[in-house]
N, C-alpha and C. Protein backbone atom coordinates (compact mmCIF):
# COMPACT_ATOMS: atom_id res chain seq x y z
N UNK A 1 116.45 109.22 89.11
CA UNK A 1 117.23 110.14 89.91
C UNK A 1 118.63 110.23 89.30
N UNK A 2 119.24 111.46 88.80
CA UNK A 2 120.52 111.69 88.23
C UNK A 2 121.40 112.34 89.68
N UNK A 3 120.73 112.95 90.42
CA UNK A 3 121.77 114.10 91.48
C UNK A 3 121.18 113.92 92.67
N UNK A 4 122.65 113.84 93.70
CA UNK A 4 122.13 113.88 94.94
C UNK A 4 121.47 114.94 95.69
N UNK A 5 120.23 114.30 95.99
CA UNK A 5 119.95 115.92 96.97
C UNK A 5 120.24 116.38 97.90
N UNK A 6 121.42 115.77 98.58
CA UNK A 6 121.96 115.84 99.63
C UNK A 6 123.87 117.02 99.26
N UNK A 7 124.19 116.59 98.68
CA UNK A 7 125.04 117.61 98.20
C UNK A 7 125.12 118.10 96.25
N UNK A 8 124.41 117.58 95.80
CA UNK A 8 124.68 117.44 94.08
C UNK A 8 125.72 116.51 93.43
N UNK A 9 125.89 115.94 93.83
CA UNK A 9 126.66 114.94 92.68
C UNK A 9 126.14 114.13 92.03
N UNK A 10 126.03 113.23 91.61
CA UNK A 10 125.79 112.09 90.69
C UNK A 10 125.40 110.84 91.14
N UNK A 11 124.43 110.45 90.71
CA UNK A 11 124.25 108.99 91.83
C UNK A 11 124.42 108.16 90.73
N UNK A 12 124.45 106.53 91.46
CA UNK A 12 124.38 105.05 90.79
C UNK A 12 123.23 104.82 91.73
N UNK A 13 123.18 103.69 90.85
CA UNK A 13 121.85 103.08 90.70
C UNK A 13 122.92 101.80 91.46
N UNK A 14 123.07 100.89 92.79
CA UNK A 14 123.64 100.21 93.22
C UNK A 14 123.11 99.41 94.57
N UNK A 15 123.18 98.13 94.87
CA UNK A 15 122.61 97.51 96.02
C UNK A 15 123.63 98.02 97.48
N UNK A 16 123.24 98.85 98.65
CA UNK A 16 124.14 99.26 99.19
C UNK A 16 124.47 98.06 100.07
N UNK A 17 125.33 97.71 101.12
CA UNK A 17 126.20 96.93 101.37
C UNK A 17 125.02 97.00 102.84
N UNK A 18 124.73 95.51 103.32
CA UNK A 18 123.79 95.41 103.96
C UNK A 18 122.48 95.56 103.53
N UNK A 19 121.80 95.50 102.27
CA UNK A 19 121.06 95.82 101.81
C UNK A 19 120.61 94.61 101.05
N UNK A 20 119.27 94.43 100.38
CA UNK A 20 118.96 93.69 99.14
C UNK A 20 118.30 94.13 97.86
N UNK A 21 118.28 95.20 98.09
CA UNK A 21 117.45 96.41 96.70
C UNK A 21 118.03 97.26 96.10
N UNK A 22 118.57 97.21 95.03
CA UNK A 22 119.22 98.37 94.34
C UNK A 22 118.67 99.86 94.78
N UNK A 23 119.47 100.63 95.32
CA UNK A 23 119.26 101.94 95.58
C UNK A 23 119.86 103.12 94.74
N UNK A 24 119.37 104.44 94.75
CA UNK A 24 120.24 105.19 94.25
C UNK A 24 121.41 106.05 95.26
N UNK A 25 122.53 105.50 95.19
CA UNK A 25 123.46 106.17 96.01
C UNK A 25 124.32 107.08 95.79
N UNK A 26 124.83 108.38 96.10
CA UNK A 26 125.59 109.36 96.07
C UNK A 26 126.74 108.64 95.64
N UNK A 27 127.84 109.04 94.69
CA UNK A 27 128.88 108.87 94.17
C UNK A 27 130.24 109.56 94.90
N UNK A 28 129.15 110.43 95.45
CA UNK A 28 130.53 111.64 96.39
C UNK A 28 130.26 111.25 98.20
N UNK A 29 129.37 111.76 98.39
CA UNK A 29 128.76 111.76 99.94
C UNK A 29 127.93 110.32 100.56
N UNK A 30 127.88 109.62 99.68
CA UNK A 30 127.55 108.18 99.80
C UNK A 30 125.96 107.93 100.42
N UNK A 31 125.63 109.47 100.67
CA UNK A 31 123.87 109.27 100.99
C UNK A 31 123.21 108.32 100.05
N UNK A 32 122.61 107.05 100.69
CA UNK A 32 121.55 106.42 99.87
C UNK A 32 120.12 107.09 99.76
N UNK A 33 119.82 106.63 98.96
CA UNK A 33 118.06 107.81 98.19
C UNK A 33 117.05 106.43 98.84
N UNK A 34 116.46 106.45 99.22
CA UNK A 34 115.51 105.62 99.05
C UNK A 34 114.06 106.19 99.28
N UNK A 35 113.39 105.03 97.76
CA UNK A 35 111.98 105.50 97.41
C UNK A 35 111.62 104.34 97.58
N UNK A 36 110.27 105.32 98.49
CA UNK A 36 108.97 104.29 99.15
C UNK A 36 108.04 104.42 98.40
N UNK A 37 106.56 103.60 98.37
CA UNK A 37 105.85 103.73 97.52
C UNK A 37 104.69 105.51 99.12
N UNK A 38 104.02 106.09 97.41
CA UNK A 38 103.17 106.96 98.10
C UNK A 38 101.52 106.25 98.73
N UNK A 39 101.08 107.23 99.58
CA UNK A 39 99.98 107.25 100.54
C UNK A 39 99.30 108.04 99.44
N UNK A 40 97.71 107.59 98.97
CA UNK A 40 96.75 108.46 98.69
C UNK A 40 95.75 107.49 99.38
N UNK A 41 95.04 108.76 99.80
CA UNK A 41 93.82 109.21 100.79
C UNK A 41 92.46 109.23 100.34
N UNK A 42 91.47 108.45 100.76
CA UNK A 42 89.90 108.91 99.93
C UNK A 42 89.25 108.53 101.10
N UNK A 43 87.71 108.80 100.35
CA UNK A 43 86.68 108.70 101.14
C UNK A 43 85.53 108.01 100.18
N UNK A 44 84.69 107.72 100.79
CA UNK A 44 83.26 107.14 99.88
C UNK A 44 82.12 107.96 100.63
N UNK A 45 81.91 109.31 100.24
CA UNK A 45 81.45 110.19 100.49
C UNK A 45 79.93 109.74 100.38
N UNK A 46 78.75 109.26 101.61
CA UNK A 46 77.79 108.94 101.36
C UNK A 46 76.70 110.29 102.15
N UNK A 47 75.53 110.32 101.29
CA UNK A 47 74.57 111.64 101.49
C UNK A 47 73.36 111.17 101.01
N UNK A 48 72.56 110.65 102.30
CA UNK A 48 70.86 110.46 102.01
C UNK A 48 70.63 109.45 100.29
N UNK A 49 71.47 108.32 101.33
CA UNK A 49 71.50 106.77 100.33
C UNK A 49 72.54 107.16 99.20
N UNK A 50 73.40 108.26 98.26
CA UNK A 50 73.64 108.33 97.42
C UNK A 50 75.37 108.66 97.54
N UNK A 51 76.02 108.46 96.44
CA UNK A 51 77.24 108.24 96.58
C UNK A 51 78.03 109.52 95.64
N UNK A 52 78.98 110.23 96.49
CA UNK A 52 79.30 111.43 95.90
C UNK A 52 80.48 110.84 94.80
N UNK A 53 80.56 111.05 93.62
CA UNK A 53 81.82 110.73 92.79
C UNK A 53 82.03 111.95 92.20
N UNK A 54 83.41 111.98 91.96
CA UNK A 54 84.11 113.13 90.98
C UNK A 54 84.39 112.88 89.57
N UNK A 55 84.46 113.76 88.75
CA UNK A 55 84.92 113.58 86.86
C UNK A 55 86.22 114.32 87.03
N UNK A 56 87.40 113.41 87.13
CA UNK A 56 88.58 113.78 86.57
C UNK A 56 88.67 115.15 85.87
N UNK A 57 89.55 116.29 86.63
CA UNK A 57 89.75 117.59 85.25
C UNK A 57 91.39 117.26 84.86
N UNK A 58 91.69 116.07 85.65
CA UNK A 58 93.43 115.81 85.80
C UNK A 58 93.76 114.91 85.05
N UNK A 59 94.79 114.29 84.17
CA UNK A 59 95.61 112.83 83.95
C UNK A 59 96.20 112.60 85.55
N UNK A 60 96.43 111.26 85.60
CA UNK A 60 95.82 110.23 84.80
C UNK A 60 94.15 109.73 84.63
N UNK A 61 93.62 109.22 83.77
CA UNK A 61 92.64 108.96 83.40
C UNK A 61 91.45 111.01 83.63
N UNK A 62 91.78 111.34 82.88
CA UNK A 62 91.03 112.66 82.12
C UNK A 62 89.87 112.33 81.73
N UNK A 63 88.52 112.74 82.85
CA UNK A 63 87.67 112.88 82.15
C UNK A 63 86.29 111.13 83.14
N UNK A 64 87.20 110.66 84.00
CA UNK A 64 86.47 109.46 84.58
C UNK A 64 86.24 109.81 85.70
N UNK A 65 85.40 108.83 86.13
CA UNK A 65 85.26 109.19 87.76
C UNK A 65 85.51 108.76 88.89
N UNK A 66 85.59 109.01 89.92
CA UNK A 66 86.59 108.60 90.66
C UNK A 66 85.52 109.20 92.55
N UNK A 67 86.25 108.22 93.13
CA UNK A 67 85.89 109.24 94.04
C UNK A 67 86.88 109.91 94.78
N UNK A 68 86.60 111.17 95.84
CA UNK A 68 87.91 112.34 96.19
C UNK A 68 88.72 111.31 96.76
N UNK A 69 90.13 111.43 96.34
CA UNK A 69 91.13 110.93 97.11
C UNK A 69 92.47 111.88 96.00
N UNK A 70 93.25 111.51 97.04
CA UNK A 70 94.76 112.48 96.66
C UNK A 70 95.88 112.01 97.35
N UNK A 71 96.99 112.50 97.08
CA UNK A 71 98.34 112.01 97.89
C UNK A 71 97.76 112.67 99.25
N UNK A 72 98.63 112.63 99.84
CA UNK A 72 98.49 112.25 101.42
C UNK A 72 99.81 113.87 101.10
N UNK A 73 99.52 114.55 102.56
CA UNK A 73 100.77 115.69 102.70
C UNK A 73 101.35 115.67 104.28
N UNK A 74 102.10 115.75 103.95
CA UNK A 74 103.06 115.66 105.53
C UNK A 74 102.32 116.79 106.39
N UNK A 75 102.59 116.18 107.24
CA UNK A 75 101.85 116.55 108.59
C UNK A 75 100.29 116.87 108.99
N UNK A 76 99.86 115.64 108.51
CA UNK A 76 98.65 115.38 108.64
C UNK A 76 98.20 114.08 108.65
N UNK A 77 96.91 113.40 108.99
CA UNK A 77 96.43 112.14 109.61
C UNK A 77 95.87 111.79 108.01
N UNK A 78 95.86 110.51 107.86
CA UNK A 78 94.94 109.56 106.97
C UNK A 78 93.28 110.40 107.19
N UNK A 79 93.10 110.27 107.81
CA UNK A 79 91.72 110.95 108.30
C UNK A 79 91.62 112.50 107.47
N UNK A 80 92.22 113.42 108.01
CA UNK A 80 92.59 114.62 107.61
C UNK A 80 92.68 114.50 106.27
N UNK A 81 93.72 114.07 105.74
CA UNK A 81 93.83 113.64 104.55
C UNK A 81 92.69 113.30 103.24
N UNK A 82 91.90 112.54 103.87
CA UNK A 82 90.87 112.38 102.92
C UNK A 82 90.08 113.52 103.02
N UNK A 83 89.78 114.02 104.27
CA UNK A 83 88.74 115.36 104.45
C UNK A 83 89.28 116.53 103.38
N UNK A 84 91.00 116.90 103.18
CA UNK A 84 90.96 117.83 102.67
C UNK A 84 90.41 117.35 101.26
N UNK A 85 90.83 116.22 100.53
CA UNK A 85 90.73 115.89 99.11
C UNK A 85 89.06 116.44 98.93
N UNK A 86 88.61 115.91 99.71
CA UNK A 86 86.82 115.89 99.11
C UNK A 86 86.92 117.37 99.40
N UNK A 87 87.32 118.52 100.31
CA UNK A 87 87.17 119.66 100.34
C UNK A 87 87.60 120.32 98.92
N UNK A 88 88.57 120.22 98.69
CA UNK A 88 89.78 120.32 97.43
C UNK A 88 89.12 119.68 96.13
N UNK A 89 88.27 118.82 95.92
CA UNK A 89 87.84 118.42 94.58
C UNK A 89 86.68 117.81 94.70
N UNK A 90 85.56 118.02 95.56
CA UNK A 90 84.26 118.14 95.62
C UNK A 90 83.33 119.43 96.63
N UNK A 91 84.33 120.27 96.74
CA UNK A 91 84.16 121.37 97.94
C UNK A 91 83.25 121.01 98.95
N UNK A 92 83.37 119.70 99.29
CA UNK A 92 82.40 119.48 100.02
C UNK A 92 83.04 118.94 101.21
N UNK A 93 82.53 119.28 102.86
CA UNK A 93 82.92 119.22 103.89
C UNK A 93 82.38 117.51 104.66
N UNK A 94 83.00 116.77 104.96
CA UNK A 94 82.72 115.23 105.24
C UNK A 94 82.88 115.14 107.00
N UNK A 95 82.96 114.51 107.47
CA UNK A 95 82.64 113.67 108.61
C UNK A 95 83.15 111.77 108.19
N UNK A 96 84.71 112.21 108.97
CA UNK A 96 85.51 110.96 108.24
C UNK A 96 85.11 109.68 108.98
N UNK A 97 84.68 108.56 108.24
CA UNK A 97 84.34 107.21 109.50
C UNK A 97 85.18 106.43 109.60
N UNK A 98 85.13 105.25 109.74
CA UNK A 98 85.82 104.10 109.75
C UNK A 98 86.62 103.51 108.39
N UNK A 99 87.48 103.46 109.02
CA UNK A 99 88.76 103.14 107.47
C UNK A 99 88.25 101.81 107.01
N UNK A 100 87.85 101.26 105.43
CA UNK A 100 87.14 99.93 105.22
C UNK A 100 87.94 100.12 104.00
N UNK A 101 88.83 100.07 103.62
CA UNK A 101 89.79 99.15 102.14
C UNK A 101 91.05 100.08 102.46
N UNK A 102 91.85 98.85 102.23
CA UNK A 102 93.38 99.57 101.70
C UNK A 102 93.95 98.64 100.54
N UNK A 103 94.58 99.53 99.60
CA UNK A 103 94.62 98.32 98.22
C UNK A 103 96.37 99.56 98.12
N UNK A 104 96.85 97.90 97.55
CA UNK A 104 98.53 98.27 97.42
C UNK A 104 98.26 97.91 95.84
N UNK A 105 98.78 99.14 95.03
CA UNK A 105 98.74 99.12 93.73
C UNK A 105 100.29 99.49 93.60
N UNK A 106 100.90 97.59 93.30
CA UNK A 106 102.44 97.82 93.27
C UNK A 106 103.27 98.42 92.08
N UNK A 107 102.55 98.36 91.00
CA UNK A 107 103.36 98.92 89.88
C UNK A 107 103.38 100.72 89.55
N UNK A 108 102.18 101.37 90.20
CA UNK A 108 102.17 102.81 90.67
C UNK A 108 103.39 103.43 91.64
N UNK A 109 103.08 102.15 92.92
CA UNK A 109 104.19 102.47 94.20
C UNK A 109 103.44 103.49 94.94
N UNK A 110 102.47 102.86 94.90
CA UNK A 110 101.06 103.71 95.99
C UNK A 110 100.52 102.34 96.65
N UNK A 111 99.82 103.17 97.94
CA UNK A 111 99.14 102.47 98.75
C UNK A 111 97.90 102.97 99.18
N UNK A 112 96.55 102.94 98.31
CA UNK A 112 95.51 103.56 98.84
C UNK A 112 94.73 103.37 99.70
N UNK A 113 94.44 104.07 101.07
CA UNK A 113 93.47 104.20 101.94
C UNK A 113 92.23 104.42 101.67
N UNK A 114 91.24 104.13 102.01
CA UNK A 114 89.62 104.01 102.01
C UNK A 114 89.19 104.50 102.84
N UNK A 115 88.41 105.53 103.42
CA UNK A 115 87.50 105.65 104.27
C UNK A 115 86.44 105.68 103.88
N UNK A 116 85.31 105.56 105.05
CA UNK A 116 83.69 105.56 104.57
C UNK A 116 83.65 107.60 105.37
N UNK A 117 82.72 107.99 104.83
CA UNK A 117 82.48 108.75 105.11
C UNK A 117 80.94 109.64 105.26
N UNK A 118 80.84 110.88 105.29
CA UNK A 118 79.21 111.52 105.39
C UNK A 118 79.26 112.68 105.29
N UNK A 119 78.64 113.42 104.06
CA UNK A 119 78.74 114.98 103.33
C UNK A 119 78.15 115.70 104.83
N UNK A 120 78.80 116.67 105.41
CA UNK A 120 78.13 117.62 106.39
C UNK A 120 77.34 118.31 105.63
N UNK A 121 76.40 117.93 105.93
CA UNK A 121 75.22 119.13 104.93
C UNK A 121 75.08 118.18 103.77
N UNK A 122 74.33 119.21 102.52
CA UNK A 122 74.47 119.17 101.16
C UNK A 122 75.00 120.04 100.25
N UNK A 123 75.82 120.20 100.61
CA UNK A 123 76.56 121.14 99.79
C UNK A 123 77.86 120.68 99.34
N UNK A 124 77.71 120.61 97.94
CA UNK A 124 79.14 120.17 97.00
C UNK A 124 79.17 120.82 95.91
N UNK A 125 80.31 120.71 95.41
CA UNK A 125 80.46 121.52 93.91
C UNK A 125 81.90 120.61 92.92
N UNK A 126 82.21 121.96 92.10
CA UNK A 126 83.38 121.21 91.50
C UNK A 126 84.74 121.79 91.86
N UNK A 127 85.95 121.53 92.58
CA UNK A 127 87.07 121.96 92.42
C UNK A 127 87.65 121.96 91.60
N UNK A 128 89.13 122.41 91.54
CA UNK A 128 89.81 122.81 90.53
C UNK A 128 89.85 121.07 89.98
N UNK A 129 89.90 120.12 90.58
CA UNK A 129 91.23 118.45 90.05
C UNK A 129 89.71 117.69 89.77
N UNK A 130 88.85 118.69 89.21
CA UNK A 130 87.25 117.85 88.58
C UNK A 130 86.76 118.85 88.29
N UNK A 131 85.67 117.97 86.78
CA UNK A 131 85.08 118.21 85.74
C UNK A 131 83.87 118.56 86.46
N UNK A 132 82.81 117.79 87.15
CA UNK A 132 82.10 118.11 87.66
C UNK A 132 81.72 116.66 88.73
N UNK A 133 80.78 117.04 89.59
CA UNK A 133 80.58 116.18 90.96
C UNK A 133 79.08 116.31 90.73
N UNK A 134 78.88 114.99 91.33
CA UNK A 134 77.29 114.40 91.36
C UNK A 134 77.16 113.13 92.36
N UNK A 135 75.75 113.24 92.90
CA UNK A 135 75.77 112.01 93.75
C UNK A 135 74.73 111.33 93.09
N UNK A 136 75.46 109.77 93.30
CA UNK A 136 74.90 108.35 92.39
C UNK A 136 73.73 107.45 93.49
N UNK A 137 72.94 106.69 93.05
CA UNK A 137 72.82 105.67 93.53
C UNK A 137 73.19 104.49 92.91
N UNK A 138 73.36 103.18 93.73
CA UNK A 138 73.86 102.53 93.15
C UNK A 138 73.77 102.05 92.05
N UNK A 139 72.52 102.12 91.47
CA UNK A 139 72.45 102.27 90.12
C UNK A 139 72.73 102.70 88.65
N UNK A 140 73.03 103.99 89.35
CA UNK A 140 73.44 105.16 88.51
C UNK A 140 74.82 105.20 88.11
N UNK A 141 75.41 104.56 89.25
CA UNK A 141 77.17 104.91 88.86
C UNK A 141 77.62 104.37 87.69
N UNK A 142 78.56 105.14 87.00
CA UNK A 142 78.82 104.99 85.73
C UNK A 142 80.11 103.93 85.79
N UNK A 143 79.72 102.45 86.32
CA UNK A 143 80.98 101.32 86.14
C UNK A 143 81.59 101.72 84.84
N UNK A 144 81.30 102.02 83.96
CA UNK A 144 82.42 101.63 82.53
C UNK A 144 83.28 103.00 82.36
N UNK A 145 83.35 103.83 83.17
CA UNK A 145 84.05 104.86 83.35
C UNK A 145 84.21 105.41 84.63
N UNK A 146 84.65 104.31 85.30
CA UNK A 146 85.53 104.62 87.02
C UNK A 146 86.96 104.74 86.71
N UNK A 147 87.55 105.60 87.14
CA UNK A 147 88.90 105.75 86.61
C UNK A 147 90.04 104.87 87.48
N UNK A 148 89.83 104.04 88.03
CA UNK A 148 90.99 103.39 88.68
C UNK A 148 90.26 101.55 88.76
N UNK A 149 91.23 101.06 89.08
CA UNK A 149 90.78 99.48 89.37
C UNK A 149 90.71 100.02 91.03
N UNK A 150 91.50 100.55 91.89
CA UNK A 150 91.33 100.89 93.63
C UNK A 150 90.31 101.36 93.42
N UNK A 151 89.48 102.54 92.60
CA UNK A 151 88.39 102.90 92.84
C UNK A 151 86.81 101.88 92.92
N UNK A 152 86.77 101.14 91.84
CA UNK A 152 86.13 100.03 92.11
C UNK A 152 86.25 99.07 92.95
N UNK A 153 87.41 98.97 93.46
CA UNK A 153 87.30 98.45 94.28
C UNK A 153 86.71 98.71 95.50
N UNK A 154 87.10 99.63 96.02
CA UNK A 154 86.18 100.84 97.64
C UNK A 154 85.22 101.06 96.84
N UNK A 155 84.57 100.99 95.66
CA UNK A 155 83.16 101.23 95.58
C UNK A 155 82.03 99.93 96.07
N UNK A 156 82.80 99.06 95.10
CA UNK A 156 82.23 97.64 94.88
C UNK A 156 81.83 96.96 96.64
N UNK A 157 83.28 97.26 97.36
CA UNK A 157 83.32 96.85 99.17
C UNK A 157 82.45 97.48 99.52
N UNK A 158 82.46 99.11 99.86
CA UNK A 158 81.34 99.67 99.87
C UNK A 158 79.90 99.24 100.21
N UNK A 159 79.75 99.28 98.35
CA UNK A 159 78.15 98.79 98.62
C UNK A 159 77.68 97.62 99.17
N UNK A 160 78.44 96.32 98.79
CA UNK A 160 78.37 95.35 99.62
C UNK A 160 78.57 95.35 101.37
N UNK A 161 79.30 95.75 101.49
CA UNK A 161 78.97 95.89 103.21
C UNK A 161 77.81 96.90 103.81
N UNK A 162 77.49 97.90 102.88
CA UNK A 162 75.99 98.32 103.49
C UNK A 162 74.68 97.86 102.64
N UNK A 163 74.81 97.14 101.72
CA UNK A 163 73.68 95.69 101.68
C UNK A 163 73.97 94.91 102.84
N UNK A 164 75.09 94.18 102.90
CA UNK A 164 74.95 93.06 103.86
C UNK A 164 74.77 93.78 105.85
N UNK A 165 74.69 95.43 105.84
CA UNK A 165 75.01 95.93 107.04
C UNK A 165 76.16 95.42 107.79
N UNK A 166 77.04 95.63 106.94
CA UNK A 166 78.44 94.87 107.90
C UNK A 166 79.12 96.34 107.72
N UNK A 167 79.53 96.62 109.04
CA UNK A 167 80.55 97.94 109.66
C UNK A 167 82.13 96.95 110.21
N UNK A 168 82.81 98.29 110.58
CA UNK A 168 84.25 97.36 111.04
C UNK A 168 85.25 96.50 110.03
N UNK A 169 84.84 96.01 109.21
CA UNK A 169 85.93 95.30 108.16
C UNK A 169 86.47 96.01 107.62
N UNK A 170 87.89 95.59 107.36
CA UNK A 170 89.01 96.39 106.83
C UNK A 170 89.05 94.67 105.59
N UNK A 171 89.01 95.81 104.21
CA UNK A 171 89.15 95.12 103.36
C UNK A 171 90.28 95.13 102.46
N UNK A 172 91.28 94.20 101.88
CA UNK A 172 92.32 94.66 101.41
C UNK A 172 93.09 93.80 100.39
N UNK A 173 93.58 94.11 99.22
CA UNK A 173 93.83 93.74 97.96
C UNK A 173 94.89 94.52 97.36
N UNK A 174 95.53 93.87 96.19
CA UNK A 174 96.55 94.18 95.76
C UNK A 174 96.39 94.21 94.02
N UNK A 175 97.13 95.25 93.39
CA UNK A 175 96.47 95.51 92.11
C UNK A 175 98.17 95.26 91.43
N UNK A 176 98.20 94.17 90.37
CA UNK A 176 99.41 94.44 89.88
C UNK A 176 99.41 94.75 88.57
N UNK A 177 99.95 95.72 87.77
CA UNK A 177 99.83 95.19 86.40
C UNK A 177 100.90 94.28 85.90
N UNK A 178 100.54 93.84 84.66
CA UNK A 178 101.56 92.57 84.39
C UNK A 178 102.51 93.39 83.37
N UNK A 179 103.76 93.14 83.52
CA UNK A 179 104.96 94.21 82.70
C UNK A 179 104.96 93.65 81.27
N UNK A 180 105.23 95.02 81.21
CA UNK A 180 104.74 94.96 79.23
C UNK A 180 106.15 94.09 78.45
């Protein structure tokens, strides 16, 4: 951040007074900036045993798969949220369930939500933010090209809790990378 968005001037990079985190603060108007980490939203889109995943048409990771999830947009629910993504990059309409992983991936400055979910119908395709969409069984899914460590992760929870038939758990982990 170079300029305030609060009037335009110039910020520092400074710990404000009562504070313990370097912030970026206005030089003129003394507004402090502060950045939170972002909300992205998914689902584990399940349809007659099989698991809907997407192929990246976006960076980061171009070309892997993933399942629908996206930033989160103001004025709307976690719930909502995941429904539009899978609408938006699997055109496919869900039935949102029970929230089962949240994974804090601190060096992004995201916090991803998990839901389980259920394709209304059968009908999916490809949106614009994917290559193309297909549903897996567990067999099928292509581990050596999942595009996230969060994604394996809500996959991996996933399938294990509907082998073991366990509903209700909220599962949750933290992804750091180690600085270069």
């Amino acid at each position: 951040m170079k300029f305030c968005s609060t009037c335009g001037h110039t910020v520092s990079l400074k710990t404000p007074e009562q504070d313990t985190i370097p912030r970026y603060v206005c030089d003129a108007c003394g507004v402090i900036h502060y950045e939170n980490p972002k909300i992205v939203v998914g689902c584990v889109p399940e349809h007659e045993g099989k698991i809907l995943l997407c192929k990246r048409a976006i960076e980061p990771r171009y070309g892997y798969w993933t399942v629908p999830a996206g930033f989160m947009e103001n004025e709307e629910t976690l719930q909502e949220g995941a429904a539009r993504e899978t609408l938006e990059e699997a055109l496919a309409e869900v039935e949102i369930g029970e929230m089962f992983a949240v994974v804090d991936v601190v060096r992004a400055r995201q916090v991803h939500v998990m839901f389980r979910a259920r394709l209304i119908g059968d009908a999916y395709g490809v949106g614009y933010e994917s290559l193309e969409t297909l549903l897996f069984t567990e067999d099928e899914i292509p581990w050596d090209d999942i595009a996230f460590p969060s994604v394996r992760f809500a996959l991996e929870t996933w399938l294990e809790d509907r082998r073991l038939g366990r509903t209700g758990l909220l599962h949750m982990t933290t992804f750091r990378r180690p600085r270069p």
